[in-house]
PDB file of N, CA and C in Angstrom:
ATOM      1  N   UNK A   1      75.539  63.387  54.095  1.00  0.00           N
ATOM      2  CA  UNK A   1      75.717  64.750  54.558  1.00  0.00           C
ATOM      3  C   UNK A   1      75.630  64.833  56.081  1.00  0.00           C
ATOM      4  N   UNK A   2      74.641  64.010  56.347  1.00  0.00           N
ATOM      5  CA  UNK A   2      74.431  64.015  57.981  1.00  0.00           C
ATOM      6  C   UNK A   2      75.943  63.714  58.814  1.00  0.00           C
ATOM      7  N   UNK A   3      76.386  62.415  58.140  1.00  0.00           N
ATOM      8  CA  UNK A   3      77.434  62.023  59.262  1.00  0.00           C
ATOM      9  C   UNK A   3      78.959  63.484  58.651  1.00  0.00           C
ATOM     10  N   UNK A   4      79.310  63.722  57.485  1.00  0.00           N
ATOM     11  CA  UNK A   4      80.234  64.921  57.996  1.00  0.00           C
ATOM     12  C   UNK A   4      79.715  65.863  58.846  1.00  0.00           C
ATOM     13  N   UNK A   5      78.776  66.090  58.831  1.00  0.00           N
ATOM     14  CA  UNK A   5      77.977  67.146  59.984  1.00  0.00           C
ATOM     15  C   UNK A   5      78.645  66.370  61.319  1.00  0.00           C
ATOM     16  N   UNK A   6      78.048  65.561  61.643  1.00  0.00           N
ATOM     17  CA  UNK A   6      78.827  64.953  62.741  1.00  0.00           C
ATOM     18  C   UNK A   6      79.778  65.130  62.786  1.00  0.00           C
ATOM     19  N   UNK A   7      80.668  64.662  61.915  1.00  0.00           N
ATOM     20  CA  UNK A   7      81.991  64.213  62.274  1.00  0.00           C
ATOM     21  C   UNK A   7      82.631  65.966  62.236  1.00  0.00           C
ATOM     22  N   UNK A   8      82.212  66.663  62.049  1.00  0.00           N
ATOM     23  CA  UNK A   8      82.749  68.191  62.286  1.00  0.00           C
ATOM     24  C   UNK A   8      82.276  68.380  63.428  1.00  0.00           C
ATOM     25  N   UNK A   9      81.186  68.298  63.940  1.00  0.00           N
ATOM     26  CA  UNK A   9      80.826  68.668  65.676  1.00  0.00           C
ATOM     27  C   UNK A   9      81.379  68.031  66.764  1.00  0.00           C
ATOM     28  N   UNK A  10      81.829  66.431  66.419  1.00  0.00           N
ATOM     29  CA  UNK A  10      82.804  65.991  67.201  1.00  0.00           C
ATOM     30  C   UNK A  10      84.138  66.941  67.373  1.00  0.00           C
ATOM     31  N   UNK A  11      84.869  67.043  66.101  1.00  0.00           N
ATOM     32  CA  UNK A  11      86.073  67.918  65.681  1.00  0.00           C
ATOM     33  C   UNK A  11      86.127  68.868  67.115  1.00  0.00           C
ATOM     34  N   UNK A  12      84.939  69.904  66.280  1.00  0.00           N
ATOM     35  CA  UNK A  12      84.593  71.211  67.184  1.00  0.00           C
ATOM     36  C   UNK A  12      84.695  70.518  68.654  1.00  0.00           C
ATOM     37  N   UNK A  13      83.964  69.684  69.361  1.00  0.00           N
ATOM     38  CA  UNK A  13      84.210  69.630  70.774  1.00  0.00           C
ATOM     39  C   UNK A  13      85.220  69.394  71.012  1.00  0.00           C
ATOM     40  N   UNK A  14      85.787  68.221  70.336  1.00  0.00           N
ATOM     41  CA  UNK A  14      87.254  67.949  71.131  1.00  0.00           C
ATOM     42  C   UNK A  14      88.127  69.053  71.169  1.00  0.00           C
ATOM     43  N   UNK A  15      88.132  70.055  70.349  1.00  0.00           N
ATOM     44  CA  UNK A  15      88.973  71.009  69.583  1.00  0.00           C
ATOM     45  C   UNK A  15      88.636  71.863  71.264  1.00  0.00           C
ATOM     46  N   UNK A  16      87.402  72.105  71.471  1.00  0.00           N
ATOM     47  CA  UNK A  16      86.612  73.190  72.655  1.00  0.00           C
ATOM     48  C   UNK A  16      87.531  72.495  74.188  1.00  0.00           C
ATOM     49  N   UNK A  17      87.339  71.183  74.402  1.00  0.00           N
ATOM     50  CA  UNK A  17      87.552  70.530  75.506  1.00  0.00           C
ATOM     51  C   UNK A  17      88.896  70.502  75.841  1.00  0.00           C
ATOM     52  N   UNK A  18      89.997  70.474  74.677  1.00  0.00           N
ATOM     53  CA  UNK A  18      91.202  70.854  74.404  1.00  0.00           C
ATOM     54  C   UNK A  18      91.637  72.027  75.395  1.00  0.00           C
ATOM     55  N   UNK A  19      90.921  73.548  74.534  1.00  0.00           N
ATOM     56  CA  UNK A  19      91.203  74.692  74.569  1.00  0.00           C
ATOM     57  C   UNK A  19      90.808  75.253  75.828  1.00  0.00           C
ATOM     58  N   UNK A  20      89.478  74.038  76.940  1.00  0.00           N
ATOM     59  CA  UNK A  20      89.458  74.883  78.040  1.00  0.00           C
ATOM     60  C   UNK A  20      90.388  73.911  79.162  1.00  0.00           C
ATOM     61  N   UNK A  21      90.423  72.458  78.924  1.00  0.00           N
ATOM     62  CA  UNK A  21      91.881  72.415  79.786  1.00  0.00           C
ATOM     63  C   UNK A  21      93.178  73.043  79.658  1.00  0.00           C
ATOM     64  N   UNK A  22      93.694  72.721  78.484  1.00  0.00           N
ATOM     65  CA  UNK A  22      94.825  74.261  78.633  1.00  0.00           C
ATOM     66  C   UNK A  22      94.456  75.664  79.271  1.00  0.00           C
ATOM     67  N   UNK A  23      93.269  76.206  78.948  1.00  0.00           N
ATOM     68  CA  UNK A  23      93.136  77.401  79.626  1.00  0.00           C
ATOM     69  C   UNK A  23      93.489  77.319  81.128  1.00  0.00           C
ATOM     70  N   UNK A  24      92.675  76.368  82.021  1.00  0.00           N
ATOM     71  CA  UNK A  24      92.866  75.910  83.363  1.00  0.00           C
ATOM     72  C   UNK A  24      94.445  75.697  83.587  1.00  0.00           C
ATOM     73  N   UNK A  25      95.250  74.789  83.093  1.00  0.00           N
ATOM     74  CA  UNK A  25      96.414  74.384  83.067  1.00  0.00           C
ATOM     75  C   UNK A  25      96.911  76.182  83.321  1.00  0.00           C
ATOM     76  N   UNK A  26      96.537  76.987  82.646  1.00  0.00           N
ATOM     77  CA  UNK A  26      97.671  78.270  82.404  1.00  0.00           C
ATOM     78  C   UNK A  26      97.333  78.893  83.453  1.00  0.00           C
ATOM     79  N   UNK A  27      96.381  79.294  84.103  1.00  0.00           N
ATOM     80  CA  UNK A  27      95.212  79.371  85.057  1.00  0.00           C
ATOM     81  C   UNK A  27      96.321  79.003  86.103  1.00  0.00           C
ATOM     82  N   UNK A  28      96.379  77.750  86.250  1.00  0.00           N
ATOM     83  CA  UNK A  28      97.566  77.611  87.775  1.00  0.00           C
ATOM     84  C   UNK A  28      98.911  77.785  87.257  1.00  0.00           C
ATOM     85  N   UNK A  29      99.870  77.852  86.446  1.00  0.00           N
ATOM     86  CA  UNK A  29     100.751  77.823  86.309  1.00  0.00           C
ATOM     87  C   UNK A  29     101.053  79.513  86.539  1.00  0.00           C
ATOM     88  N   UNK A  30      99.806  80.315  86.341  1.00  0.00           N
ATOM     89  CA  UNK A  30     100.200  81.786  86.572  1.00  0.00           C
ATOM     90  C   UNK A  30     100.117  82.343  87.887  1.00  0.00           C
ATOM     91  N   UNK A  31      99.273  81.132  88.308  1.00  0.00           N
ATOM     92  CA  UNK A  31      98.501  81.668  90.156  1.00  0.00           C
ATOM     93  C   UNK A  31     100.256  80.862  91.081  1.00  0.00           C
ATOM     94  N   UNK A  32     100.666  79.702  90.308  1.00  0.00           N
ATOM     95  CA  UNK A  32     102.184  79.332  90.985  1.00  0.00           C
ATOM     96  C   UNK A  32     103.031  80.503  91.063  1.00  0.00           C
ATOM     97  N   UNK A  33     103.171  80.896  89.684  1.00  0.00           N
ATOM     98  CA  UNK A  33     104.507  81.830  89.373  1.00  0.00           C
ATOM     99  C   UNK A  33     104.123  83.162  90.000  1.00  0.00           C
ATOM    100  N   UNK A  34     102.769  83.489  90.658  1.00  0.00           N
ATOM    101  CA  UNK A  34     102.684  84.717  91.330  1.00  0.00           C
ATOM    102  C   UNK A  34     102.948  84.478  92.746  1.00  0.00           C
ATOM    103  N   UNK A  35     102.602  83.290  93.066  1.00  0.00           N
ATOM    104  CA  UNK A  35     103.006  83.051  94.270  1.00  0.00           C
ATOM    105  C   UNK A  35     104.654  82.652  94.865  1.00  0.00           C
ATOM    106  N   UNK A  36     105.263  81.955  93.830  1.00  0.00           N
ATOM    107  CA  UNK A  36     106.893  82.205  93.832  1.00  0.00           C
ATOM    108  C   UNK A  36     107.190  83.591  94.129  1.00  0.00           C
ATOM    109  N   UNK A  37     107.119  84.349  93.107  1.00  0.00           N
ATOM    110  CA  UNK A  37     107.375  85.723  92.840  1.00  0.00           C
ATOM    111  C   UNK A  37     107.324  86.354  94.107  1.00  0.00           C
ATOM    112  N   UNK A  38     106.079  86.369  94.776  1.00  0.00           N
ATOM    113  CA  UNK A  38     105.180  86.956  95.780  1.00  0.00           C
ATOM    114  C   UNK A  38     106.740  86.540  96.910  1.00  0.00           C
ATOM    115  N   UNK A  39     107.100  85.099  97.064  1.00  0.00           N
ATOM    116  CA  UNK A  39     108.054  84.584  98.002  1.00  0.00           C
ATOM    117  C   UNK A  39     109.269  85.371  98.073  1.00  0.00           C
ATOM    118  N   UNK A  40     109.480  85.504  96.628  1.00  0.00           N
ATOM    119  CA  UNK A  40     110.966  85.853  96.369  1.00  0.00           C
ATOM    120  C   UNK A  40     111.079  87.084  96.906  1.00  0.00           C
ATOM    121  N   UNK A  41     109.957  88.249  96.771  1.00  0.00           N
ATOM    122  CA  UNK A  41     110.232  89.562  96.919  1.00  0.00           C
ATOM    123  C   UNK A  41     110.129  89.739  98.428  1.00  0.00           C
ATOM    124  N   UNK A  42     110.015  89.178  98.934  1.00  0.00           N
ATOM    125  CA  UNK A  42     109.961  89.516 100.506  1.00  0.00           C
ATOM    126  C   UNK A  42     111.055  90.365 100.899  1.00  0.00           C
ATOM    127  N   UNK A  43     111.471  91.098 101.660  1.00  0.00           N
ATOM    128  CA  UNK A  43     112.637  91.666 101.258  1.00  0.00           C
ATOM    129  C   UNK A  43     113.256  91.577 102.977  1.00  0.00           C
ATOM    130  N   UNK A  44     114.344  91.300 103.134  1.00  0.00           N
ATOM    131  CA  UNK A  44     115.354  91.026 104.127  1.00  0.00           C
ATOM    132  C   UNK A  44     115.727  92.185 104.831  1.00  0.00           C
ATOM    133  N   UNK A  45     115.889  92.218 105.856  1.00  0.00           N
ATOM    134  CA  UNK A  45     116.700  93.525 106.642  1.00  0.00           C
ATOM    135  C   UNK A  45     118.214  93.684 106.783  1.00  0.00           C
ATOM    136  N   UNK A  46     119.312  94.635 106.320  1.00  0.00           N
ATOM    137  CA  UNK A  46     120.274  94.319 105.821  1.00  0.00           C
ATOM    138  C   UNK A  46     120.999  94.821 107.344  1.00  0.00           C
ATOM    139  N   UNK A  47     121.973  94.185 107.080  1.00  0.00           N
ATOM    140  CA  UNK A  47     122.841  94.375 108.633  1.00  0.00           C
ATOM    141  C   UNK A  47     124.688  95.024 107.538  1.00  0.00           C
ATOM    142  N   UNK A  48     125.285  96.279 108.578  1.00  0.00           N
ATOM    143  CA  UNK A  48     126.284  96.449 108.163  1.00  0.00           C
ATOM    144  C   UNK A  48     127.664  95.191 109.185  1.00  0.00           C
ATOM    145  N   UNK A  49     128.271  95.100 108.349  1.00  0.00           N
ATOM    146  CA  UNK A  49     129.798  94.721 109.013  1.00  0.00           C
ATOM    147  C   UNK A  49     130.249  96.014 109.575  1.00  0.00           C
ATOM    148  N   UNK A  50     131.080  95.083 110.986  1.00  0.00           N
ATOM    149  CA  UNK A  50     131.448  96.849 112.270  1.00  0.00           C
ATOM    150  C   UNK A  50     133.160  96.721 111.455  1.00  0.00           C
ATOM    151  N   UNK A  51     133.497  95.736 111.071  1.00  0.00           N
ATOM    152  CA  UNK A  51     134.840  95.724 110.780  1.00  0.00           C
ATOM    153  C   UNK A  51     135.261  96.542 109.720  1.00  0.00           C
ATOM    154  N   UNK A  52     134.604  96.457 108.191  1.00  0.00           N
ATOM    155  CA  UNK A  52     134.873  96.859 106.980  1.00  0.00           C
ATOM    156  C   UNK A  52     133.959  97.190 106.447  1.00  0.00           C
ATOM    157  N   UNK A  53     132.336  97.527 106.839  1.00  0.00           N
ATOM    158  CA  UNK A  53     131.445  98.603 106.313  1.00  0.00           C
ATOM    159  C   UNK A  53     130.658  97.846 105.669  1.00  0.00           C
ATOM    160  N   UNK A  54     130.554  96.746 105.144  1.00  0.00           N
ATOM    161  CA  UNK A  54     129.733  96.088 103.766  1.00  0.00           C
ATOM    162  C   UNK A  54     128.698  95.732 104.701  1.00  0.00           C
ATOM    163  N   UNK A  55     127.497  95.824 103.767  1.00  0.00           N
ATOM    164  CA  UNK A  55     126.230  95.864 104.232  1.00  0.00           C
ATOM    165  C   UNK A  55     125.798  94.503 103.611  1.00  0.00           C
ATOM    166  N   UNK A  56     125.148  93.276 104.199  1.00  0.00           N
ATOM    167  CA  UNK A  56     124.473  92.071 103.746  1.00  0.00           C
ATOM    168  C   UNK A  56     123.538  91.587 104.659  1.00  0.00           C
ATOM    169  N   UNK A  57     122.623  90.703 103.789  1.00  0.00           N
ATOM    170  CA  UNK A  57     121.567  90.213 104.532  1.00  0.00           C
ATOM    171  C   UNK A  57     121.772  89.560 105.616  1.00  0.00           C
ATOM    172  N   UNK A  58     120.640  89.895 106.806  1.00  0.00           N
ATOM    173  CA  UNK A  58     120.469  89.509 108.087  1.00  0.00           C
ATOM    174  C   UNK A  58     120.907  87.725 108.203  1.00  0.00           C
ATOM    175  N   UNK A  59     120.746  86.958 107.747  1.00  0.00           N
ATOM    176  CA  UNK A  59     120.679  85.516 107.562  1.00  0.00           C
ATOM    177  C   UNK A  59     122.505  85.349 107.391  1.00  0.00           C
ATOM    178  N   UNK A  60     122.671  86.025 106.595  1.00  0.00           N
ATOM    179  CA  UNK A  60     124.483  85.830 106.287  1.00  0.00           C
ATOM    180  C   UNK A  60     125.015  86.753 107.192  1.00  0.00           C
ATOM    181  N   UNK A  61     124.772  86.967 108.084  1.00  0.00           N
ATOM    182  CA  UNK A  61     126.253  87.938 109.066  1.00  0.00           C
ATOM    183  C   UNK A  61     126.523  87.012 110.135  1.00  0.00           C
ATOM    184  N   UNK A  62     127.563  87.266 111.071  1.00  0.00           N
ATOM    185  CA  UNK A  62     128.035  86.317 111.669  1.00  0.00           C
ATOM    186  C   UNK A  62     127.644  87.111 113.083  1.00  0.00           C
ATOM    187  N   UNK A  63     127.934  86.862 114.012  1.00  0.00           N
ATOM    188  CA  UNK A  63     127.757  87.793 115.593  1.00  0.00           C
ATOM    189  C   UNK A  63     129.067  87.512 116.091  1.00  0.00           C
ATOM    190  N   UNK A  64     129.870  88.515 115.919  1.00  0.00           N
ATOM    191  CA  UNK A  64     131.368  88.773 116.486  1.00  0.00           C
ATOM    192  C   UNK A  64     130.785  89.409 117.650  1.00  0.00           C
ATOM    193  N   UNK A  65     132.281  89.784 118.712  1.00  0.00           N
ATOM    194  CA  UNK A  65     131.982  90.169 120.086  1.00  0.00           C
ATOM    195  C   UNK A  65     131.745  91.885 120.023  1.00  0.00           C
ATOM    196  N   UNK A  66     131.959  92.031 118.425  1.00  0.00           N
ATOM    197  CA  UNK A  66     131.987  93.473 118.264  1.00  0.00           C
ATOM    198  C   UNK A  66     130.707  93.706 117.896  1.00  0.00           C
ATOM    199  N   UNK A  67     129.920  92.875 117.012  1.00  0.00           N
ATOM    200  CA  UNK A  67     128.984  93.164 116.354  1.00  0.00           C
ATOM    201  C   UNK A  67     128.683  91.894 115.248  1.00  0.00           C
ATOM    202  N   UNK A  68     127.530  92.317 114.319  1.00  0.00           N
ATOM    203  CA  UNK A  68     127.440  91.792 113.429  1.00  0.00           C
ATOM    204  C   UNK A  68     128.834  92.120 112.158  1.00  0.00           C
ATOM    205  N   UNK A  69     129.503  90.695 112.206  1.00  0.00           N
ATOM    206  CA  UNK A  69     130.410  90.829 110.626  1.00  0.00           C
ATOM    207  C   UNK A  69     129.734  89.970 109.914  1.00  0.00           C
ATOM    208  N   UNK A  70     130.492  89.657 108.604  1.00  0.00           N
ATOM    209  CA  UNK A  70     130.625  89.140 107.030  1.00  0.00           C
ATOM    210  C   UNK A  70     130.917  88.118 107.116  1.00  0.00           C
ATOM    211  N   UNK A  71     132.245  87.724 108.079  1.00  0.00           N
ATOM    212  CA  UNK A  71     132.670  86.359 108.159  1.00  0.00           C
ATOM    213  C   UNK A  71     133.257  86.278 107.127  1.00  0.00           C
ATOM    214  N   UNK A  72     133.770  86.790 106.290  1.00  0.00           N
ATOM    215  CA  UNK A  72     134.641  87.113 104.995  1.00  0.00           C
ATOM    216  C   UNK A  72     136.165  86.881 105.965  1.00  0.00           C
ATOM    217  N   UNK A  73     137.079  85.913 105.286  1.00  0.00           N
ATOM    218  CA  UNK A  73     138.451  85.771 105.855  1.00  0.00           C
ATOM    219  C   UNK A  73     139.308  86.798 106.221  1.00  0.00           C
ATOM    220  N   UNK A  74     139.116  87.585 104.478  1.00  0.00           N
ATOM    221  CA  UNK A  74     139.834  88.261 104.935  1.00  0.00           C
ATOM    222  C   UNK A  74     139.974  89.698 105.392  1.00  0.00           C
ATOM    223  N   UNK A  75     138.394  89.901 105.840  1.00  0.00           N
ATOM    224  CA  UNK A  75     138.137  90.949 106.716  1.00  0.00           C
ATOM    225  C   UNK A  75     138.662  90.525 107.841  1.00  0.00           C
ATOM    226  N   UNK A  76     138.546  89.160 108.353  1.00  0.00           N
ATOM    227  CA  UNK A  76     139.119  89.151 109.777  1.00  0.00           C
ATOM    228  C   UNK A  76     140.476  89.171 110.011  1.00  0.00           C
ATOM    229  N   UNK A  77     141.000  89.199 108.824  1.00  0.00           N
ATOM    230  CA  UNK A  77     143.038  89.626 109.087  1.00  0.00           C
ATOM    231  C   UNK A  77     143.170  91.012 108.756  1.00  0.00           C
ATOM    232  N   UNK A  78     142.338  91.729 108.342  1.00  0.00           N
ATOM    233  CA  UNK A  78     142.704  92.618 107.902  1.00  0.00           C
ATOM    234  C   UNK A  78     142.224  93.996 109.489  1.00  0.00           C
ATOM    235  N   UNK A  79     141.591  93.034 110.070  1.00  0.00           N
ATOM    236  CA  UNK A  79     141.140  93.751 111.190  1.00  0.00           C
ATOM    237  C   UNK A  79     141.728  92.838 112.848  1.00  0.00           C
TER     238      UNK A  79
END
């Protein structure tokens, strides 16, 4: 009787030691994905095109002698 007693309290720990590394494991995988998240939402300052009106992020416009454009082809034939 003694040793199933044992051999169930082993069970139980490993079963415990299991359940709190996964906990930890989820623990950073949620503190990552808030911190991605956190990255992603930063939010950009949008610049219009002087040629054809469309509004896009600061990083993608080009610096024409007019202004900020798109750099889109065929805004520049069409203007």
């Amino acid at each position: 009787m003694g040793k199933v007693i044992f051999w169930i309290l082993v069970v139980f720990a490993v079963l415990f030691a299991l359940r709190l590394l996964n906990t930890s494991k989820a623990k950073r995988r949620r503190d990552a994905d808030a911190a991605a998240t956190k990255a992603r939402n930063v939010q950009e300052s949008m610049v219009r095109c002087v040629r054809c009106g469309v509004y896009m992020p600061r990083a993608e416009a080009k610096h024409g002698p007019d202004g900020m454009t798109c750099g889109d082809p065929k805004c520049a034939q069409r203007h």
